[in-house]
PDB file of N, CA and C in Angstrom:
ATOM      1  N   UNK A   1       0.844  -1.191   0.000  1.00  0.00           N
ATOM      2  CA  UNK A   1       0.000   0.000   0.000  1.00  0.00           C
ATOM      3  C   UNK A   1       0.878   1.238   0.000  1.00  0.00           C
ATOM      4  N   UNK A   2       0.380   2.073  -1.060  1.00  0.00           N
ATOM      5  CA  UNK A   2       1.389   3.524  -1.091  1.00  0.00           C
ATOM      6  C   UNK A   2       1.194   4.632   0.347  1.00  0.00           C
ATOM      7  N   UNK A   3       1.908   4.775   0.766  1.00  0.00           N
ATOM      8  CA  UNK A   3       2.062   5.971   1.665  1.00  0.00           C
ATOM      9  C   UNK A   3       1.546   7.249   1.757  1.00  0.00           C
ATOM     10  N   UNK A   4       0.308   7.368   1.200  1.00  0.00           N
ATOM     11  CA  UNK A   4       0.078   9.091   0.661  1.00  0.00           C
ATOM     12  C   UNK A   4       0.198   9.832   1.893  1.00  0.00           C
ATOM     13  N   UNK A   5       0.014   9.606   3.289  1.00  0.00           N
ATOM     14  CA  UNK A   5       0.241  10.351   3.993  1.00  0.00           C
ATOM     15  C   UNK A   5       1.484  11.030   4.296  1.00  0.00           C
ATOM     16  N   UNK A   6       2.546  10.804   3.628  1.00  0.00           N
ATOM     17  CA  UNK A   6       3.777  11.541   3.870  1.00  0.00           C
ATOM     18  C   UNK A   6       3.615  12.948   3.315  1.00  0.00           C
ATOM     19  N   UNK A   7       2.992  12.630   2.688  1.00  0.00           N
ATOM     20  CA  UNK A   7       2.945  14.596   1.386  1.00  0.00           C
ATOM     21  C   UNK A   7       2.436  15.436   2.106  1.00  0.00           C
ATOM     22  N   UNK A   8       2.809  15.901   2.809  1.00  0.00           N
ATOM     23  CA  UNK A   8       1.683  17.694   3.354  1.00  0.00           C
ATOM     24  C   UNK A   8       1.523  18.370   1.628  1.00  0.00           C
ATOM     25  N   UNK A   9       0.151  18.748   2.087  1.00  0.00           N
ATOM     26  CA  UNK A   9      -0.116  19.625   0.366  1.00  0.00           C
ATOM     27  C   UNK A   9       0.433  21.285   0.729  1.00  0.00           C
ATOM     28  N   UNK A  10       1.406  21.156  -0.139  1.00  0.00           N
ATOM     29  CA  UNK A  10       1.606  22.559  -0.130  1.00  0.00           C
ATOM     30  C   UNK A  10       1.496  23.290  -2.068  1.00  0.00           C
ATOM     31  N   UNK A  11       1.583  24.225  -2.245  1.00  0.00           N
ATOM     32  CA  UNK A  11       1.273  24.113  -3.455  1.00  0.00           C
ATOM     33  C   UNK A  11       2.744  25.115  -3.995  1.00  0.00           C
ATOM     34  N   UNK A  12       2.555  24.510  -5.108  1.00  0.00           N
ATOM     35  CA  UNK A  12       4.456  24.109  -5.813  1.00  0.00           C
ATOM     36  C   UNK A  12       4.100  25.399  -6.852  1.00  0.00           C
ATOM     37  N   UNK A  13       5.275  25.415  -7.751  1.00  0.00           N
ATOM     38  CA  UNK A  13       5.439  26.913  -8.890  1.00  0.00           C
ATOM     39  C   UNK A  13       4.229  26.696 -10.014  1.00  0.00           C
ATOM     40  N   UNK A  14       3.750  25.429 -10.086  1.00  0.00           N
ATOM     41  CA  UNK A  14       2.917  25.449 -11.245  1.00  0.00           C
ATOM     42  C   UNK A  14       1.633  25.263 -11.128  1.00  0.00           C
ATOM     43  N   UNK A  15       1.066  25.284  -9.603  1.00  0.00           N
ATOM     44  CA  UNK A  15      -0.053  25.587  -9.278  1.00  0.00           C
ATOM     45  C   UNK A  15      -0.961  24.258  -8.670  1.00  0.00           C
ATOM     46  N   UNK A  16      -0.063  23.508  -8.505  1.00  0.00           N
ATOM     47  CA  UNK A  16      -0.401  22.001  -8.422  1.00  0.00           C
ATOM     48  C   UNK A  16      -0.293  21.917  -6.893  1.00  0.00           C
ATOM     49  N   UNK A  17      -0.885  21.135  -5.914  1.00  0.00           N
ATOM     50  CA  UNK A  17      -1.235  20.586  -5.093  1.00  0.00           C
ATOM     51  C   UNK A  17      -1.642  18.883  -4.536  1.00  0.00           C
ATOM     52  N   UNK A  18      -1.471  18.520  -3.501  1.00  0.00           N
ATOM     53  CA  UNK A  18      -1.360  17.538  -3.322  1.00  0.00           C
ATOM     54  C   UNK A  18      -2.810  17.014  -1.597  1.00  0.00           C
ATOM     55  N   UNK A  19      -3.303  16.284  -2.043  1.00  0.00           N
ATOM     56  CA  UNK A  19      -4.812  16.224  -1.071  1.00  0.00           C
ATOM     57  C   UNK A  19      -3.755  15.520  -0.244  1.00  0.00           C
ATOM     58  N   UNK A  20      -3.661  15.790   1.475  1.00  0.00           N
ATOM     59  CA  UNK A  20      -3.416  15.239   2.445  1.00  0.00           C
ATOM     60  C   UNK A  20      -3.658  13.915   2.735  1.00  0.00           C
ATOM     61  N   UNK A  21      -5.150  13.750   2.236  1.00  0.00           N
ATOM     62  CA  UNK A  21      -5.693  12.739   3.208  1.00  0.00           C
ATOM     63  C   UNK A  21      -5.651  11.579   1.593  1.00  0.00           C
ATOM     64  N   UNK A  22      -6.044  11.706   0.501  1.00  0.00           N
ATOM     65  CA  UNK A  22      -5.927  10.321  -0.748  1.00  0.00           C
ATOM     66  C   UNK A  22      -4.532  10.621  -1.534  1.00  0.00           C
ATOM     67  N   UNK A  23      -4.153  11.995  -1.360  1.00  0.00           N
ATOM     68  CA  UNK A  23      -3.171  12.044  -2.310  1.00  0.00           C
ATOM     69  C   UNK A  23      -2.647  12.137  -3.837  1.00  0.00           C
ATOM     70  N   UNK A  24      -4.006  12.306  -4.229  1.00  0.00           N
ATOM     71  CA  UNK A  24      -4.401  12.749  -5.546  1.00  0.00           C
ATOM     72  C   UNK A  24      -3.457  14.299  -6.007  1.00  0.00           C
ATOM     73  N   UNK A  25      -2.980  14.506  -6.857  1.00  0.00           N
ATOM     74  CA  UNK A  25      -2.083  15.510  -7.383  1.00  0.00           C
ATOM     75  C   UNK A  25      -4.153  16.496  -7.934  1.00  0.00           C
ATOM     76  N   UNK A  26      -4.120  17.833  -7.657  1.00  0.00           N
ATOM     77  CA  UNK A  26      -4.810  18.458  -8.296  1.00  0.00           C
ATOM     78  C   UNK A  26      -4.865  20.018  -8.169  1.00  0.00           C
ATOM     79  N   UNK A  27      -5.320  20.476  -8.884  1.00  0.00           N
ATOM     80  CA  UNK A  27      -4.308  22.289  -9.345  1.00  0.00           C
ATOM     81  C   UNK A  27      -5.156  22.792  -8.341  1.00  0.00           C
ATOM     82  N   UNK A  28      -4.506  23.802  -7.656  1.00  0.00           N
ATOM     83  CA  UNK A  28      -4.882  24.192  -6.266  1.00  0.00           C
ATOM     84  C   UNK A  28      -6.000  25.561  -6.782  1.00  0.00           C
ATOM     85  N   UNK A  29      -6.868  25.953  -7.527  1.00  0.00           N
ATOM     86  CA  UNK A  29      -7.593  26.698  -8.172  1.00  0.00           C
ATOM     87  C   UNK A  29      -8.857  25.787  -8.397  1.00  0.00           C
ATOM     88  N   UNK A  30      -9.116  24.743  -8.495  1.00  0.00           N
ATOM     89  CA  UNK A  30      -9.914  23.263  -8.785  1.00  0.00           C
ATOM     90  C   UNK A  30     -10.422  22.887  -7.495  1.00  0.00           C
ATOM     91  N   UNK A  31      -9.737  22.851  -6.464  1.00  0.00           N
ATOM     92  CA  UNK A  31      -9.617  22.326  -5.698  1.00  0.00           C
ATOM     93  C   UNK A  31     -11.213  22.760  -4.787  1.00  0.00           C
ATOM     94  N   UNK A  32     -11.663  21.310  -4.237  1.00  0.00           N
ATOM     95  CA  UNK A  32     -13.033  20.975  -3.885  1.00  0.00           C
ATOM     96  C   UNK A  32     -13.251  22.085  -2.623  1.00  0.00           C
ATOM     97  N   UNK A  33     -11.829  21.773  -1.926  1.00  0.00           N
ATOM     98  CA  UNK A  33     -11.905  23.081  -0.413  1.00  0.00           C
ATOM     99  C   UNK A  33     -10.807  22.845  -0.148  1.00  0.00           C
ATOM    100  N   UNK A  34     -10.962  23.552   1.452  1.00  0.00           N
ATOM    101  CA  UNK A  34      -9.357  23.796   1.670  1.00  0.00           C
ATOM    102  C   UNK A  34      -9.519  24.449   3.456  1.00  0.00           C
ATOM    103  N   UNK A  35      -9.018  23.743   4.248  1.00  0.00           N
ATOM    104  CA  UNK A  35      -8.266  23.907   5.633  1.00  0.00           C
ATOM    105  C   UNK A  35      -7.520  24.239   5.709  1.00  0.00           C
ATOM    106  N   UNK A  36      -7.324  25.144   7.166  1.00  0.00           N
ATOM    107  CA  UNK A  36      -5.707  25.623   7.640  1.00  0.00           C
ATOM    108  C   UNK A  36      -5.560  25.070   9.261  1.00  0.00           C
ATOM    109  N   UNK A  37      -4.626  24.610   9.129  1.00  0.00           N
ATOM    110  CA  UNK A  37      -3.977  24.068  10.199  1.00  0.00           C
ATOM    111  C   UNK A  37      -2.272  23.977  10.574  1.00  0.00           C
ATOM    112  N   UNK A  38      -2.470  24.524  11.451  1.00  0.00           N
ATOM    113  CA  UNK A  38      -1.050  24.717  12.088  1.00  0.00           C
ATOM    114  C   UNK A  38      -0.315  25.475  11.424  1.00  0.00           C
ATOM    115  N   UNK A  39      -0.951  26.563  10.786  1.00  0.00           N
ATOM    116  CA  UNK A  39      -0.796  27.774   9.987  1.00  0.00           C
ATOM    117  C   UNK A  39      -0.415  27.918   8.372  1.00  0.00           C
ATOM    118  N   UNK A  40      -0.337  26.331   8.441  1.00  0.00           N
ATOM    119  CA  UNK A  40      -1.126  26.011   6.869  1.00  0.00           C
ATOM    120  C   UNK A  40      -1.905  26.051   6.088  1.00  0.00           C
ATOM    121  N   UNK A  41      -2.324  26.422   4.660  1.00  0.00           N
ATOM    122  CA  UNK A  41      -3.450  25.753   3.987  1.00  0.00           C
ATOM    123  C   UNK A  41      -3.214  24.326   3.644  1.00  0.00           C
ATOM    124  N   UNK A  42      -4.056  23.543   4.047  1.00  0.00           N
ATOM    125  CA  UNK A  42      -4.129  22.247   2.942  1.00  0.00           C
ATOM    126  C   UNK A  42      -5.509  22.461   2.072  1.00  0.00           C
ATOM    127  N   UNK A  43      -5.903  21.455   0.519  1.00  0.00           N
ATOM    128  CA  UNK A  43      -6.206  21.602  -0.828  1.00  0.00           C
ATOM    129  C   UNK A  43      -6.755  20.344  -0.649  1.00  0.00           C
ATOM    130  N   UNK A  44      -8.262  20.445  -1.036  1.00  0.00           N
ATOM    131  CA  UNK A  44      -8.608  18.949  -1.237  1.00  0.00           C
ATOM    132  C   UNK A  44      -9.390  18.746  -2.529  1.00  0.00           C
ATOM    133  N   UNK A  45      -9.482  17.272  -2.894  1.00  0.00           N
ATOM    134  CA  UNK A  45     -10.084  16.878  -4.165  1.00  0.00           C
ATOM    135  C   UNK A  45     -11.770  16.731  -4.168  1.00  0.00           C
ATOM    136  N   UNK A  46     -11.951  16.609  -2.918  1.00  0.00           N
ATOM    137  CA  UNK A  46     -13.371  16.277  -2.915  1.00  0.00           C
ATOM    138  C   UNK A  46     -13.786  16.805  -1.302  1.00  0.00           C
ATOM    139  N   UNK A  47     -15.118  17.336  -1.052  1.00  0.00           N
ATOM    140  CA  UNK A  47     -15.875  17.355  -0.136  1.00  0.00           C
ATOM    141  C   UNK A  47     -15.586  16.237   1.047  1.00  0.00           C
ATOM    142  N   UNK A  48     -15.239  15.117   0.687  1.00  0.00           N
ATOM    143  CA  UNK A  48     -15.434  13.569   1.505  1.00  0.00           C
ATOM    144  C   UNK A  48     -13.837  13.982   2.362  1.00  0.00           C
ATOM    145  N   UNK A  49     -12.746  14.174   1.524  1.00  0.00           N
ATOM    146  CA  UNK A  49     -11.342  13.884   1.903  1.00  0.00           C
ATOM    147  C   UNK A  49     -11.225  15.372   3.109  1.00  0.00           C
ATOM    148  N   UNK A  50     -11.699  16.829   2.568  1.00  0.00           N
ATOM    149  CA  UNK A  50     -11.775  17.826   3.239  1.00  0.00           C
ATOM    150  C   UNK A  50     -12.568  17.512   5.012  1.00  0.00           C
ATOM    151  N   UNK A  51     -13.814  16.789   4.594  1.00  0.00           N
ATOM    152  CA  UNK A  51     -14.278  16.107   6.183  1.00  0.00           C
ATOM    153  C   UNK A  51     -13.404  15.272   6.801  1.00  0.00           C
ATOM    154  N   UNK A  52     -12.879  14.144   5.918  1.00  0.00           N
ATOM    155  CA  UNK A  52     -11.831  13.316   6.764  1.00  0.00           C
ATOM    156  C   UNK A  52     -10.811  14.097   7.416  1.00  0.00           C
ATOM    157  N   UNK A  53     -10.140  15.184   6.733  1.00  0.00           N
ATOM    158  CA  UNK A  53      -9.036  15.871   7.151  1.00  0.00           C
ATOM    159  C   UNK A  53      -9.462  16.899   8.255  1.00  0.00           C
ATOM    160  N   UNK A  54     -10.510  17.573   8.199  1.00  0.00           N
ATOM    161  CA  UNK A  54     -11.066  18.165   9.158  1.00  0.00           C
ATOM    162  C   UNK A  54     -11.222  17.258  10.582  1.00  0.00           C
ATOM    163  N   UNK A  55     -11.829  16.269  10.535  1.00  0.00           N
ATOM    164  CA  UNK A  55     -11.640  15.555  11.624  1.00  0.00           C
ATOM    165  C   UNK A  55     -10.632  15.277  12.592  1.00  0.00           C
ATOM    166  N   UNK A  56      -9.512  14.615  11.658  1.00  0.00           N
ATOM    167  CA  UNK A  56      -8.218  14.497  12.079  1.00  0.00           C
ATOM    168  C   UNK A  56      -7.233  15.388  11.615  1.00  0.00           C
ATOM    169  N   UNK A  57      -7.115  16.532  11.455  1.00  0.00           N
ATOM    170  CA  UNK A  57      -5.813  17.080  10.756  1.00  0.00           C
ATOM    171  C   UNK A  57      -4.664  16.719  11.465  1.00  0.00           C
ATOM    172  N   UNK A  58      -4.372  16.240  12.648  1.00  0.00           N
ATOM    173  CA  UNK A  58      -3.179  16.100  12.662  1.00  0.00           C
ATOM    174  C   UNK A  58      -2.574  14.501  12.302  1.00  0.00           C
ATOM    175  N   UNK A  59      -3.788  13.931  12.159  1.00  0.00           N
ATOM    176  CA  UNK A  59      -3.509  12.653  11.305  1.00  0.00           C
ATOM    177  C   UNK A  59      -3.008  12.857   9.750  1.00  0.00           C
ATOM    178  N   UNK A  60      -3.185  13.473   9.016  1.00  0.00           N
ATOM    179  CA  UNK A  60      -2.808  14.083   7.904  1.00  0.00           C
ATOM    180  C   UNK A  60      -1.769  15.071   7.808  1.00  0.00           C
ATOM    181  N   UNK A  61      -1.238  16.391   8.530  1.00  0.00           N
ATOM    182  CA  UNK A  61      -0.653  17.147   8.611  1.00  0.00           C
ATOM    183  C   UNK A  61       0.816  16.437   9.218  1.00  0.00           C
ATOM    184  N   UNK A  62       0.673  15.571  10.242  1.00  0.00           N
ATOM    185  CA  UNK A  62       1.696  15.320  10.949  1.00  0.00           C
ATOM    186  C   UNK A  62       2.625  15.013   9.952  1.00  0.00           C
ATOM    187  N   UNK A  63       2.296  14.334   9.110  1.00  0.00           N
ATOM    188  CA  UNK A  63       4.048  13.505   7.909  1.00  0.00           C
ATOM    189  C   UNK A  63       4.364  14.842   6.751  1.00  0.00           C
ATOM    190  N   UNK A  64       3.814  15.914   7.091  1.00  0.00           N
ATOM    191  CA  UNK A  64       4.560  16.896   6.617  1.00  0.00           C
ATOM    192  C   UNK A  64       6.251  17.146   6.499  1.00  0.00           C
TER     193      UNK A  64
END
C-alpha cells in the first residue's frame, strides 16, 4: 500500500497541489476546499477527503 500520507499539500510553482488525506495531485484553483492548520493551507479533491481531514488534521498534517 502507497504511503500518501507523507505529502503535506503545499502548493508548488505550477499551481499544483497535493490532497493530504488520498493524495491525488490536483491544481490548487480546482480544488473541492481547503483547511488551515497549524498555519497552513491544505487543498482537497473532494468534499469527503476535506471532512476526513477536518476531523483528524493532525492525522494528515503530521508527515509533513
Amino acid at each position: 500500500m502507497k504511503n500518501y500520507y507523507l505529502h503535506m499539500i503545499e502548493a508548488s510553482s505550477n499551481g499544483n497541489v497535493r490532497d493530504p488525506v488520498c493524495g491525488m495531485v490536483i491544481r490548487e484553483k480546482d480544488a473541492a476546499g481547503k483547511s488551515e492548520y497549524a498555519g497552513k493551507q491544505f487543498f482537497f479533491c473532494s468534499s469527503s477527503c476535506k471532512a476526513r481531514f477536518d476531523k483528524e488534521p493532525e492525522r494528515y498534517a503530521a508527515h509533513g
